[in-house]
C-alpha atoms as a PDB file:
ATOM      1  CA  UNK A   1      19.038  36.863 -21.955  1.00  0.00           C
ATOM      2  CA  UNK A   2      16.020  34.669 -21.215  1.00  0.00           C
ATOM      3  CA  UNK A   3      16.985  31.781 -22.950  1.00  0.00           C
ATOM      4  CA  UNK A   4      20.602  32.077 -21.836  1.00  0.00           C
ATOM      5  CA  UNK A   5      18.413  31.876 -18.096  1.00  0.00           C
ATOM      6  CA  UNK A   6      16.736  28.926 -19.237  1.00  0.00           C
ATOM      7  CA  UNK A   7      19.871  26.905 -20.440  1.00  0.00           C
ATOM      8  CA  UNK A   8      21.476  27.975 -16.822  1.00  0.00           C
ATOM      9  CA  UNK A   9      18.447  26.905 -15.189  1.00  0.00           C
ATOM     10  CA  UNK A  10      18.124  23.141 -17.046  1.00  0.00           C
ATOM     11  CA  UNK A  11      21.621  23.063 -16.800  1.00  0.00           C
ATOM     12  CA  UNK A  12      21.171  23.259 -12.771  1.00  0.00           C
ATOM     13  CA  UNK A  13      17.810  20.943 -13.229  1.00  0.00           C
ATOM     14  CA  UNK A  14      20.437  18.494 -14.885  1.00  0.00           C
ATOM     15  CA  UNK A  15      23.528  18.687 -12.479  1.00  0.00           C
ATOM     16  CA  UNK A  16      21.049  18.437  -9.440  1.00  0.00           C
ATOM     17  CA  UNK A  17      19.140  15.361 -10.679  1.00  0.00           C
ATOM     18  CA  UNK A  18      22.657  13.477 -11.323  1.00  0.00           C
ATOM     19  CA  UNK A  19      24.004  14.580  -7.647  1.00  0.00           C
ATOM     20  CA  UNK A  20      20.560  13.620  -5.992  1.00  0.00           C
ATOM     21  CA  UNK A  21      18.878  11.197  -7.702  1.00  0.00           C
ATOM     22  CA  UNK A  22      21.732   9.320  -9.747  1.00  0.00           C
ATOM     23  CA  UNK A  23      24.539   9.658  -7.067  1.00  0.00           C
ATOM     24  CA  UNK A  24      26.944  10.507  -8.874  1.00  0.00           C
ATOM     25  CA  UNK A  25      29.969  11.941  -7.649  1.00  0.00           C
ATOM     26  CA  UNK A  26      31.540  15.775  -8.028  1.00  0.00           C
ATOM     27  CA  UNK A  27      34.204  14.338 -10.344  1.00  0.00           C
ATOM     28  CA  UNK A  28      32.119  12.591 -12.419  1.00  0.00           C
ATOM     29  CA  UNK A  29      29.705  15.746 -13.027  1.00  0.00           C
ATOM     30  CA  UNK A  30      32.775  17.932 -13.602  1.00  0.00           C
ATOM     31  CA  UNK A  31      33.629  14.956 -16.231  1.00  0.00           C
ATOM     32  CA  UNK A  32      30.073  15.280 -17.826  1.00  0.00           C
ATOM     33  CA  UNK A  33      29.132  18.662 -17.786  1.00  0.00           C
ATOM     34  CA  UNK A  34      32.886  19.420 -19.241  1.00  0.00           C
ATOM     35  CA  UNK A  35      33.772  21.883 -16.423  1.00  0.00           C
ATOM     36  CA  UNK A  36      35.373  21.864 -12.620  1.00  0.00           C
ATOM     37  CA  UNK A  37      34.633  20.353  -9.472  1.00  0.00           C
ATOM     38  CA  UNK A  38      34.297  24.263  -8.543  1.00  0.00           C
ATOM     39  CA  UNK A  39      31.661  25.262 -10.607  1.00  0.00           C
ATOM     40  CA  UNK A  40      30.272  21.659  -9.775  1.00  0.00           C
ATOM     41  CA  UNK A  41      29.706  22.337  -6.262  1.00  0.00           C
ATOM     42  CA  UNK A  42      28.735  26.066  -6.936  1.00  0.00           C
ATOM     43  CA  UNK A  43      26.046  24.955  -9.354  1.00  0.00           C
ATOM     44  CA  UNK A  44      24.778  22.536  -6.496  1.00  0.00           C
ATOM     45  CA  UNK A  45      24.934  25.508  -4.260  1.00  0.00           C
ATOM     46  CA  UNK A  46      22.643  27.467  -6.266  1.00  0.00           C
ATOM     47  CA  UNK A  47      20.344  24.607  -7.238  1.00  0.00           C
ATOM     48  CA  UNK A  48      19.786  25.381  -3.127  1.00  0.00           C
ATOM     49  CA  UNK A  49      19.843  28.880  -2.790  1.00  0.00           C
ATOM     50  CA  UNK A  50      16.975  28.920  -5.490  1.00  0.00           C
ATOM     51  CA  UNK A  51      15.069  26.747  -3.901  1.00  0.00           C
ATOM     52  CA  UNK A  52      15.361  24.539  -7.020  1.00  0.00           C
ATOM     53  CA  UNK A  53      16.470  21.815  -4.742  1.00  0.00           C
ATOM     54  CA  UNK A  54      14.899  21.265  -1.216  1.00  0.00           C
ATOM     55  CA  UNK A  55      16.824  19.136   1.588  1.00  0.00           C
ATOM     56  CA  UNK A  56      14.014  17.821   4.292  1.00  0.00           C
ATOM     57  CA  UNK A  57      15.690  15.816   6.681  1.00  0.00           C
ATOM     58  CA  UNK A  58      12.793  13.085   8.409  1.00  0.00           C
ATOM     59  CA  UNK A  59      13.404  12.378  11.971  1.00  0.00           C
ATOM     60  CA  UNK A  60      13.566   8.091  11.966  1.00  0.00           C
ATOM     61  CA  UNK A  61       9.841   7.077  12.707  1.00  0.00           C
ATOM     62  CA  UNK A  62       9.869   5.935  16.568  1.00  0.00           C
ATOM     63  CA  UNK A  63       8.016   2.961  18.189  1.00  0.00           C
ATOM     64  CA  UNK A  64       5.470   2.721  20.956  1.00  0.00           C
ATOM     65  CA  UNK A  65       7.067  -0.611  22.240  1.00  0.00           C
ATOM     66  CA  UNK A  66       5.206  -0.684  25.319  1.00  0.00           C
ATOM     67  CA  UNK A  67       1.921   0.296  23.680  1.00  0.00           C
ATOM     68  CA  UNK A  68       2.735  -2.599  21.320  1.00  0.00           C
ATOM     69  CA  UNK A  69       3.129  -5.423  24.079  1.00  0.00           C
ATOM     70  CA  UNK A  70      -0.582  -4.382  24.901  1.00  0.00           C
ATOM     71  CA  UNK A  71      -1.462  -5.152  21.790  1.00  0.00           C
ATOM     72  CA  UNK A  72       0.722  -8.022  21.168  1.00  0.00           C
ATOM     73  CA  UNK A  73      -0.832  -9.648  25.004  1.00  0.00           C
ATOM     74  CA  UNK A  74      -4.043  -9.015  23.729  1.00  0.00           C
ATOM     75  CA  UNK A  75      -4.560  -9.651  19.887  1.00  0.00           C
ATOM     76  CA  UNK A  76      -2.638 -12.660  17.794  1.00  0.00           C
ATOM     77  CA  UNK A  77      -1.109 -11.053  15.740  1.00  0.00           C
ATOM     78  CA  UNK A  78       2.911 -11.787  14.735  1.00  0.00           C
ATOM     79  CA  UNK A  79       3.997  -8.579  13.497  1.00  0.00           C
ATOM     80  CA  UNK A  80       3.191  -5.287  14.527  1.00  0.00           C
ATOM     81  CA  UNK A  81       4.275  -1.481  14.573  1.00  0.00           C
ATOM     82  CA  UNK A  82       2.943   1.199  16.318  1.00  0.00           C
ATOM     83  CA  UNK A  83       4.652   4.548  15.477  1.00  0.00           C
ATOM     84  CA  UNK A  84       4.615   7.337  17.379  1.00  0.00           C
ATOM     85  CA  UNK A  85       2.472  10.682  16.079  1.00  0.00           C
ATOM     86  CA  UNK A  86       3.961  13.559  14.601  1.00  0.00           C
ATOM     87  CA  UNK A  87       3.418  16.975  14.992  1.00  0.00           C
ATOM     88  CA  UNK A  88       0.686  17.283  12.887  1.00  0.00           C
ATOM     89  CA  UNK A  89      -1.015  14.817  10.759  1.00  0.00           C
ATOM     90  CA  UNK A  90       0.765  14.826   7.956  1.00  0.00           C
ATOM     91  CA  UNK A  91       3.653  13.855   8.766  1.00  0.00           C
ATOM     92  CA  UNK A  92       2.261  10.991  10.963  1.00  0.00           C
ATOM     93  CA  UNK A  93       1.152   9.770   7.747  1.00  0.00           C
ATOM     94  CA  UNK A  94       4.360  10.015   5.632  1.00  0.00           C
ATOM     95  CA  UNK A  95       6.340   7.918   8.854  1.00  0.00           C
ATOM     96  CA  UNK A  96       3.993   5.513   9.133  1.00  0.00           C
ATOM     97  CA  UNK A  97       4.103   4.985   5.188  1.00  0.00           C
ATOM     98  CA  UNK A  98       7.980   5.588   5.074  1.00  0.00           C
ATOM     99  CA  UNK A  99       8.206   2.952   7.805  1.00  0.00           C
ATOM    100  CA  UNK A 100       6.464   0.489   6.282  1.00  0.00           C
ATOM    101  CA  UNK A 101       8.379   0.460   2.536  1.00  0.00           C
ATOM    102  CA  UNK A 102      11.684   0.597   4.572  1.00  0.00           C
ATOM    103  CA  UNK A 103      10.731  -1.847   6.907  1.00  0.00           C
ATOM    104  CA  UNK A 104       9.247  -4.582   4.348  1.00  0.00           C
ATOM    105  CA  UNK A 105      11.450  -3.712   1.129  1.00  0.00           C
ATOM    106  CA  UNK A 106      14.173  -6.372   2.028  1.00  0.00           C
ATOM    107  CA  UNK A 107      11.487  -9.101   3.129  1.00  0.00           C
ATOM    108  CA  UNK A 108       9.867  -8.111  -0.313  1.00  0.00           C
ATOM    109  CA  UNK A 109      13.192  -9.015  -1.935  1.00  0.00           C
ATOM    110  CA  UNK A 110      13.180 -12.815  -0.960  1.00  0.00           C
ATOM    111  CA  UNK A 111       9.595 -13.409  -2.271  1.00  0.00           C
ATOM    112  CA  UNK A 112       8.335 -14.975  -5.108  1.00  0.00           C
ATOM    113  CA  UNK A 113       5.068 -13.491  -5.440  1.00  0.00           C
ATOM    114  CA  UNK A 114       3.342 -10.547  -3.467  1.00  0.00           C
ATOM    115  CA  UNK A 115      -0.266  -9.338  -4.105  1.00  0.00           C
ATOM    116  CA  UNK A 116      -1.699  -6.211  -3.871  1.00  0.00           C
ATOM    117  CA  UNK A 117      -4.977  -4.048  -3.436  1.00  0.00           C
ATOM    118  CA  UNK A 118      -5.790  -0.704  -3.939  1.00  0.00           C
ATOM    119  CA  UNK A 119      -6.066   2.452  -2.012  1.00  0.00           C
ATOM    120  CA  UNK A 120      -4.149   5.720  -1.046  1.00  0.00           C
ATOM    121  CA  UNK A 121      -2.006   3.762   1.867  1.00  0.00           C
ATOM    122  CA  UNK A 122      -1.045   1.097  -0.584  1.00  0.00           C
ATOM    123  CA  UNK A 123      -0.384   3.390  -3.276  1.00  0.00           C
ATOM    124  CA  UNK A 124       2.054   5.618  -1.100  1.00  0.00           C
ATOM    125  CA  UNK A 125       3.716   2.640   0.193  1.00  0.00           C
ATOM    126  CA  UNK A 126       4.992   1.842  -3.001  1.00  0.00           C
ATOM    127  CA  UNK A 127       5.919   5.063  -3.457  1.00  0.00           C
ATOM    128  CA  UNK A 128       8.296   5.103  -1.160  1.00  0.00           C
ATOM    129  CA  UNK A 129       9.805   1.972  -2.163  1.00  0.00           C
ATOM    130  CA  UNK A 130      13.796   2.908  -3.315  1.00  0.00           C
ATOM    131  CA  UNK A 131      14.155   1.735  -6.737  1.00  0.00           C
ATOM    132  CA  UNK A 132      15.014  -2.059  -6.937  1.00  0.00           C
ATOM    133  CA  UNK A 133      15.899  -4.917  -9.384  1.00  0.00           C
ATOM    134  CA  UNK A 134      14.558  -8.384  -8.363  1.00  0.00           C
ATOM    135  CA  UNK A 135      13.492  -9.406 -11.723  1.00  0.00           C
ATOM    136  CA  UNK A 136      12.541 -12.904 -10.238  1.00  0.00           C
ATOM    137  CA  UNK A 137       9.480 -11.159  -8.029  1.00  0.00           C
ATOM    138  CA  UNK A 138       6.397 -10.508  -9.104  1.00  0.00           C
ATOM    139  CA  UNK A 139       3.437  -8.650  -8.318  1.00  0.00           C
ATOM    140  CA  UNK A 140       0.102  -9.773  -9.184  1.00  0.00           C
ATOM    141  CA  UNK A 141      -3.611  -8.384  -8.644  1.00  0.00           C
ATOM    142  CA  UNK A 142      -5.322 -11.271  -6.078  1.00  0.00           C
ATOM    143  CA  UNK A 143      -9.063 -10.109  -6.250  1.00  0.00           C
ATOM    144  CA  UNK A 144     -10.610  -7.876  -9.663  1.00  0.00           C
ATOM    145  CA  UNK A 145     -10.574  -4.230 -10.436  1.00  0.00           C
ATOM    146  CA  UNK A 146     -11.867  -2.105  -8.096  1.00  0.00           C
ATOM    147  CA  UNK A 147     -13.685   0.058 -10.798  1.00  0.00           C
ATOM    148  CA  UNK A 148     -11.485   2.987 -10.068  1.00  0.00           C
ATOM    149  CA  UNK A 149      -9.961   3.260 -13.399  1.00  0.00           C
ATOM    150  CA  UNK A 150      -9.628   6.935 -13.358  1.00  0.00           C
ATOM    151  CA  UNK A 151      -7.309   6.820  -9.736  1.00  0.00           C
ATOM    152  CA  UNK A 152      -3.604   6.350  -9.972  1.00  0.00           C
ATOM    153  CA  UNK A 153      -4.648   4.319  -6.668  1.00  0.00           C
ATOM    154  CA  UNK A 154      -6.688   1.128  -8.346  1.00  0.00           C
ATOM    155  CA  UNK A 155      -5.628  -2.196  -8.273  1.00  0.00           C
ATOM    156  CA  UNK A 156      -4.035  -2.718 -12.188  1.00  0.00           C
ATOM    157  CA  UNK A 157      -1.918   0.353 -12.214  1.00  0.00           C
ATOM    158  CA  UNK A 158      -1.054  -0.272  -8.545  1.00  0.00           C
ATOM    159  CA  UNK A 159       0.866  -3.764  -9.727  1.00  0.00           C
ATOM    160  CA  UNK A 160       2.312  -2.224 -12.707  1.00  0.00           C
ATOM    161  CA  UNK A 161       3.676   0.737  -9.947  1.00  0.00           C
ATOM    162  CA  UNK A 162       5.429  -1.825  -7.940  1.00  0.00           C
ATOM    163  CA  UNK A 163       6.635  -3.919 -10.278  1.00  0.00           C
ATOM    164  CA  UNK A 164       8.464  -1.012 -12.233  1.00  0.00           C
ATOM    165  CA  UNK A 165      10.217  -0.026  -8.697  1.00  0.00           C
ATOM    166  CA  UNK A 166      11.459  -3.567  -8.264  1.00  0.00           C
ATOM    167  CA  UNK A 167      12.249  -4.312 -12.443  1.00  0.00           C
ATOM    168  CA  UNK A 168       9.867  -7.038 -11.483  1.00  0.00           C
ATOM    169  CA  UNK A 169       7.197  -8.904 -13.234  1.00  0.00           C
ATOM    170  CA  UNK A 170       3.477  -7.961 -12.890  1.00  0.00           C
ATOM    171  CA  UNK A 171      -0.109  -9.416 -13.276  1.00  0.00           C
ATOM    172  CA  UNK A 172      -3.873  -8.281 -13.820  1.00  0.00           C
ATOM    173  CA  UNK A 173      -6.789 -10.034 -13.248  1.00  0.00           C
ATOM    174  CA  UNK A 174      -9.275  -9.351 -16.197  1.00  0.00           C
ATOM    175  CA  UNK A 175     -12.453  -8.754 -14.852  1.00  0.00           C
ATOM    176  CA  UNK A 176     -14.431  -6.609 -11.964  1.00  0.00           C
ATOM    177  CA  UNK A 177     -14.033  -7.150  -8.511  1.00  0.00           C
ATOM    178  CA  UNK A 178     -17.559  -8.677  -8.118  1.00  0.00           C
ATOM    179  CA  UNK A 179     -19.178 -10.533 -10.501  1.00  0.00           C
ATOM    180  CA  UNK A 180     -22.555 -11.377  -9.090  1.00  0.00           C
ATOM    181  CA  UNK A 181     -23.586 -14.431 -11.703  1.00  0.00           C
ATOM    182  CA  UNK A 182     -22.085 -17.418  -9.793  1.00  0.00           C
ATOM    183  CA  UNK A 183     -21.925 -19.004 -13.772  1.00  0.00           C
ATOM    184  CA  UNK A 184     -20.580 -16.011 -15.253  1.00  0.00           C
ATOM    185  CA  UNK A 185     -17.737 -15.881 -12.347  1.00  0.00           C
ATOM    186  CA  UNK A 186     -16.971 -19.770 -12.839  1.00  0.00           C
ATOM    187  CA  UNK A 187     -16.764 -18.833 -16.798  1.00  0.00           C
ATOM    188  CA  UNK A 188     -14.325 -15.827 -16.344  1.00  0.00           C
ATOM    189  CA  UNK A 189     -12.116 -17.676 -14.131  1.00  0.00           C
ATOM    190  CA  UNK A 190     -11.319 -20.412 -16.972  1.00  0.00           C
ATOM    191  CA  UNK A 191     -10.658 -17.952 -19.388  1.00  0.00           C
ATOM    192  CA  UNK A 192      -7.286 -18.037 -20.624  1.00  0.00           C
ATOM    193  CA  UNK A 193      -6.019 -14.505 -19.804  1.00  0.00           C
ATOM    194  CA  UNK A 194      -6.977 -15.040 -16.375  1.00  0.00           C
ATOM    195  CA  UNK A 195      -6.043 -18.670 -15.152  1.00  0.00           C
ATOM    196  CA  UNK A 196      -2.463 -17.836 -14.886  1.00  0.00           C
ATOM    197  CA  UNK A 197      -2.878 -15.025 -12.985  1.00  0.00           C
ATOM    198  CA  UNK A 198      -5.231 -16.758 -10.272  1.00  0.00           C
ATOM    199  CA  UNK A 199      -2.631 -20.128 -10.875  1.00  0.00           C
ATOM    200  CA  UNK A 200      -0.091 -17.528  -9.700  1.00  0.00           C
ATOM    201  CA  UNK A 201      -2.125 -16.280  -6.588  1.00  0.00           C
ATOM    202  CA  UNK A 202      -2.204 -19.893  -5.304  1.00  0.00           C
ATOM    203  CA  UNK A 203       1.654 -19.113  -4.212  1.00  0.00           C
ATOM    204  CA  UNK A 204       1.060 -15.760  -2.830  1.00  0.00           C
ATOM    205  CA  UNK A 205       3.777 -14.784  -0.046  1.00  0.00           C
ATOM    206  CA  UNK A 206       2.283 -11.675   0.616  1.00  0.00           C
ATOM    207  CA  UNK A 207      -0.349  -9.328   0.848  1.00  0.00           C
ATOM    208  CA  UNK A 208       0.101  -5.731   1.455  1.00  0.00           C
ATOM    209  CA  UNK A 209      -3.603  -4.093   1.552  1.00  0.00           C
ATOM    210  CA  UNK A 210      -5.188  -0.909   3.038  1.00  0.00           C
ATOM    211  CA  UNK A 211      -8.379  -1.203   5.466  1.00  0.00           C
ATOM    212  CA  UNK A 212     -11.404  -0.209   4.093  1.00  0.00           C
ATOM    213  CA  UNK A 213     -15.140   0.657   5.231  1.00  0.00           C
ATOM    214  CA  UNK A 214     -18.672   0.755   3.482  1.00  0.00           C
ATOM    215  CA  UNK A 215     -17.655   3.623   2.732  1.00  0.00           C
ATOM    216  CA  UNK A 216     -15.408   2.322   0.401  1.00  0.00           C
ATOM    217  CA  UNK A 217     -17.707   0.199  -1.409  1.00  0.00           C
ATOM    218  CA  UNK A 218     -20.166   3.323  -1.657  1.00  0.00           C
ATOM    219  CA  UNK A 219     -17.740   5.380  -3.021  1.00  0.00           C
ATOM    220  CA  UNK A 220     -17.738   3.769  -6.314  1.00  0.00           C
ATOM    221  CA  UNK A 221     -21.037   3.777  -8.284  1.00  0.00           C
ATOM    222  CA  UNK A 222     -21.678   0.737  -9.259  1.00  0.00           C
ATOM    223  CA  UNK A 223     -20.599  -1.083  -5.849  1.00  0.00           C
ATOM    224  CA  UNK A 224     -23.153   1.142  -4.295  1.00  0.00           C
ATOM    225  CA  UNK A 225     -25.896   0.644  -6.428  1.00  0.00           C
ATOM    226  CA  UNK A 226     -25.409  -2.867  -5.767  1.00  0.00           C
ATOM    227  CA  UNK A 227     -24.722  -2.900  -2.140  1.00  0.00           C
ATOM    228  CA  UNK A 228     -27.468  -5.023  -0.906  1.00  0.00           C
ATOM    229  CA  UNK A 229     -26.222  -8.057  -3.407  1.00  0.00           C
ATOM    230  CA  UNK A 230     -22.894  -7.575  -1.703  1.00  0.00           C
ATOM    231  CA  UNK A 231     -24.109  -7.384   2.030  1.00  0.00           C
ATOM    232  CA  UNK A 232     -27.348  -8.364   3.432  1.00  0.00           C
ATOM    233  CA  UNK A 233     -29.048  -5.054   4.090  1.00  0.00           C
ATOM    234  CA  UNK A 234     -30.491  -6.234   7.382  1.00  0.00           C
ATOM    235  CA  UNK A 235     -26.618  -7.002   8.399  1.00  0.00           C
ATOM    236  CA  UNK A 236     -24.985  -3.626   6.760  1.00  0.00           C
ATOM    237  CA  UNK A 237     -24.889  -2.364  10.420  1.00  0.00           C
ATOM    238  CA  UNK A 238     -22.623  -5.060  11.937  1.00  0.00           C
ATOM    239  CA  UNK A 239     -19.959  -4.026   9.068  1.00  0.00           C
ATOM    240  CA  UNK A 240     -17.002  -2.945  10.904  1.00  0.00           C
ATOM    241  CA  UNK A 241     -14.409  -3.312   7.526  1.00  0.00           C
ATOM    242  CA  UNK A 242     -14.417  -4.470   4.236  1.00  0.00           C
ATOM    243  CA  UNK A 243     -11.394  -6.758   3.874  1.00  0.00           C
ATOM    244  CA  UNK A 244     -10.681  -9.019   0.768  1.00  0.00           C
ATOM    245  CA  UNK A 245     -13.232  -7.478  -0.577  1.00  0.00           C
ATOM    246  CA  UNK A 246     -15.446  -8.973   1.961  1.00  0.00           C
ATOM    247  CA  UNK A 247     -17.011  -7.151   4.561  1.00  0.00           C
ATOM    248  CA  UNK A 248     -16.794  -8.316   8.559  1.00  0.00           C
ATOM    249  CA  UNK A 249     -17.821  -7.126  11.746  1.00  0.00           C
ATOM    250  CA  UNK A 250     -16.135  -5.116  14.627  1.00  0.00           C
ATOM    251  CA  UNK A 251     -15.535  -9.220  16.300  1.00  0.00           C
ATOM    252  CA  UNK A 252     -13.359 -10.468  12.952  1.00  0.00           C
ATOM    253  CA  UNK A 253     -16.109 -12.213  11.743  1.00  0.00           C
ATOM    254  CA  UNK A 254     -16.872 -12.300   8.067  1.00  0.00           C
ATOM    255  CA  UNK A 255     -20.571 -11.759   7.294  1.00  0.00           C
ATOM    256  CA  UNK A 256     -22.066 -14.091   5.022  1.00  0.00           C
ATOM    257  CA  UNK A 257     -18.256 -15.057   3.213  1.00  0.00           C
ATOM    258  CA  UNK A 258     -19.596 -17.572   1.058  1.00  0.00           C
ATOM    259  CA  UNK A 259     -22.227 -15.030  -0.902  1.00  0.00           C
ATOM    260  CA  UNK A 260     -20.229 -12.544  -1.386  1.00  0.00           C
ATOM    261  CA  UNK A 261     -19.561 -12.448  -5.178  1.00  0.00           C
ATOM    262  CA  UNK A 262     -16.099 -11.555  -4.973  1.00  0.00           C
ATOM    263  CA  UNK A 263     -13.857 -12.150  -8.527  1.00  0.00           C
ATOM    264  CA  UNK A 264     -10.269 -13.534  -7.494  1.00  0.00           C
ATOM    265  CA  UNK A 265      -8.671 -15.699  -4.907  1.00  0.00           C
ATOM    266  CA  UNK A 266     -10.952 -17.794  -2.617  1.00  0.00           C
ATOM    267  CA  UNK A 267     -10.790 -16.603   0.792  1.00  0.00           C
ATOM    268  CA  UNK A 268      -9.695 -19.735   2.507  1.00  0.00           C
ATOM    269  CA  UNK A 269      -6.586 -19.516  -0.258  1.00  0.00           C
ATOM    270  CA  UNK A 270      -6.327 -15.609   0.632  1.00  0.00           C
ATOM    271  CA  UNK A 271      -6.513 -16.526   4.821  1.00  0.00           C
ATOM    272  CA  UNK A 272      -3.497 -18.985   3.791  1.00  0.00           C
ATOM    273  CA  UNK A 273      -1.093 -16.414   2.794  1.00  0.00           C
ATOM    274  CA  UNK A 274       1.813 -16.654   5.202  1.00  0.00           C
ATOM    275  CA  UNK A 275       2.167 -12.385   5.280  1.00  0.00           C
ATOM    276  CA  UNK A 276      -0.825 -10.205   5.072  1.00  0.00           C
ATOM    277  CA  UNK A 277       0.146  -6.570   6.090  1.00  0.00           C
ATOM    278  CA  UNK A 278      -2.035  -3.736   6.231  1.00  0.00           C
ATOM    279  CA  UNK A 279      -1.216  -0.296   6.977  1.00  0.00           C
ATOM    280  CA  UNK A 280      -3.762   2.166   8.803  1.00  0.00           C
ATOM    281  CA  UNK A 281      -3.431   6.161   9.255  1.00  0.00           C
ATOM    282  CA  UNK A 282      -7.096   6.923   9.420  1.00  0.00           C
ATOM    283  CA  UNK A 283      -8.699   7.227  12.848  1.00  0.00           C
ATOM    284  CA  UNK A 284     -11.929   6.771  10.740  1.00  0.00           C
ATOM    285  CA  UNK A 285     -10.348   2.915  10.277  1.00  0.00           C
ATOM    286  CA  UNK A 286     -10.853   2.208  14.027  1.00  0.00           C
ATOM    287  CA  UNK A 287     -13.529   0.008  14.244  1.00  0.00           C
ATOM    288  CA  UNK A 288     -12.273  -1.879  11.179  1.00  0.00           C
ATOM    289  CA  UNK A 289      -8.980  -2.447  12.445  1.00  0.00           C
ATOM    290  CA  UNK A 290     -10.191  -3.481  15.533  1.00  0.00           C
ATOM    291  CA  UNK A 291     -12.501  -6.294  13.873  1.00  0.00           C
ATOM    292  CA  UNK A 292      -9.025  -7.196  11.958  1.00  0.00           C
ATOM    293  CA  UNK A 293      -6.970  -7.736  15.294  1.00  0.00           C
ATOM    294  CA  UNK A 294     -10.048  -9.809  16.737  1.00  0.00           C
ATOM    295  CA  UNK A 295     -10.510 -12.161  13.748  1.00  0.00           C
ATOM    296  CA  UNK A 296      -6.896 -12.925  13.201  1.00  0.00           C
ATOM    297  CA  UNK A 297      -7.183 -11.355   9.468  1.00  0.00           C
ATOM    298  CA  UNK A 298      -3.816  -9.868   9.778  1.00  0.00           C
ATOM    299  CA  UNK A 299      -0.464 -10.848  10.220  1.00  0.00           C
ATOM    300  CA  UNK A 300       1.541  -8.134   9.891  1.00  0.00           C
ATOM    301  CA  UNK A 301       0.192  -4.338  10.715  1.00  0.00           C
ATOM    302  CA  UNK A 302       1.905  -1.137  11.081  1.00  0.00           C
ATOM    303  CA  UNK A 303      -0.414   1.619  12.313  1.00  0.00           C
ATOM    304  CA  UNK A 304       0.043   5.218  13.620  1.00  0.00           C
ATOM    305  CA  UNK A 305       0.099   6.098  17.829  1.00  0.00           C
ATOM    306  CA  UNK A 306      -3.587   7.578  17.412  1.00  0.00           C
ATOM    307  CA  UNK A 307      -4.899   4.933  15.673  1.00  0.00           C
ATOM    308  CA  UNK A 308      -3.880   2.590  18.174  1.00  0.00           C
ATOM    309  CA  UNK A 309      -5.078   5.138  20.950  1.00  0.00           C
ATOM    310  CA  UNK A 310      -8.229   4.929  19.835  1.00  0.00           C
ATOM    311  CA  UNK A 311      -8.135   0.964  19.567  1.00  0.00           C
ATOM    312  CA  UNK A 312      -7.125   0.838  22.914  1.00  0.00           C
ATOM    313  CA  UNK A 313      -9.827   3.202  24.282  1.00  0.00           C
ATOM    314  CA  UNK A 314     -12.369   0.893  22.502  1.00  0.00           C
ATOM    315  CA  UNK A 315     -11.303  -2.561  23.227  1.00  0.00           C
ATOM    316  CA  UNK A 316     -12.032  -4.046  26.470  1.00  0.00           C
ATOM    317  CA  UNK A 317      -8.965  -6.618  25.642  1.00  0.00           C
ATOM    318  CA  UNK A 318      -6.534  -3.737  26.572  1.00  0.00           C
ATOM    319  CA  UNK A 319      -8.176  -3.102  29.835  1.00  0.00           C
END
């Protein structure tokens, strides 16, 4: 009796996954399965009733237009969304992310070459890209690994993630995201695994990249035994965000760019990129998106209403 349960319940698993994911229609399951359109649509009925299925219908994410012109009047930057809050935080996060892979999928699909970072945002962005197949694009690492090889979130898998939702192309960047030996970072970048992948970022279309903080850089070990050889310590307090791997203060200003020993793309090359989008949900990422408005870093940004609240409460530019 048990195993006749478990063959019923793969055999719902199976119909259910071909409806849902697969789209196939009731004929064609009744076709496969080698029984009726009836016992089709009561096997989908069941796959429901048990709760082996779950339906969740998401209200469309809505824009703050108004709140946007502020920002638009105030801060150069071309593209921006500000979506409203949800009921609870949650779900302000999953409309802000679901906004953001349906809004830039189709501009994703007339690129060339997009690079990525790491990070939760990022990460959930992609997955909530529909699966694609622009074998053309690819996806390519822009700055070195993050050191998070343990996270589903760091930089190589997060290429390898995109590019299997698109059946595009993807590249690495051998080597750690700093490399404090100028000599040892000149040497790495004319190794032969790795010049075609920085050759590649010189025609970068697009960035998509979370916002980070110090707190970022101290979360991973060796960053944060290091800090003070990747931000003067007598300047660690003006550090409003850590973009590009390069930290910058609550103005947009970079602090000391050209000694910070980042491995990857040279930051006038990275500034160049026509589209750089980042996506914020953290009210902890205030200051640092703020600094990101002011210094132009950004040209595309979709954020969430309380985010942008804050922002607003903060910047005498929206006054």
């Amino acid at each position: 009796m048990a195993m006749a349960s478990a063959e019923h319940q793969a055999l719902l698993t199976a119909i259910a996954q071909d409806y849902y994911y697969s789209r196939a229609s009731i004929s064609e399951l009744a076709d496969k399965y080698h029984t009726s359109r009836y016992y089709v649509e009561k096997y989908l009925t069941e796959a429901q009733n048990s709760g082996l299925v779950t339906i969740t219908i998401q209200s469309p994410a809505t824009r703050l237009h108004a709140l946007e012109q502020r920002f638009q009047a105030a801060f150069s930057i071309p593209h921006l969304a500000i979506i409203q809050d949800a009921a609870n935080p949650t779900q302000t996060v999953d409309q802000v992310v679901t906004y953001a892979a349906h809004q830039y999928q189709p501009l994703i699909r007339t690129l060339h070459v997009v690079g990525l970072t790491w990070g939760g945002t990022v990460y959930d962005v992609i997955q909530h890209f529909a699966a694609d197949d622009v074998p053309a694009l690819h996806f390519t690492q822009y700055m070195g690994e993050n050191m998070k090889y343990h996270s589903q979130a760091g930089s190589t898998r997060m290429v390898e993630m995109a590019a299997n939702k698109f059946s595009a192309q993807y590249h690495t960047l051998v080597g750690p995201l700093y490399v404090f030996d100028p000599e040892a970072r000149r040497l790495l970048a004319a190794e032969p695994a790795v010049t075609p992948t920085l050759a590649l970022c010189q025609r970068l279309d697009l960035i998509i990249t979370g916002i980070g903080t110090l707190a970022s850089i101290d979360s991973i070990p060796v960053w944060h035994a290091q800090r003070d050889r990747i931000i003067p310590p007598d300047r660690a307090g003006e550090a409003a965000g850590v973009l590009y791997g390069r930290p910058y203060t609550v103005q947009g200003t970079f602090i000391a760019p050209d000694d910070v020993p980042v491995f990857g793309a040279p930051l006038t090359q990275t500034l160049a990129v026509p589209r750089r989008l980042a996506i914020v949900t953290s009210k902890f990422k205030t200051q640092a998106t703020l600094g990101a408005l002011r210094g132009g870093l950004l040209t595309d940004l979709v954020m969430s209403e309380g985010v942008a609240n804050r922002i607003a409460a903060e910047a005498a530019e929206l006054q």
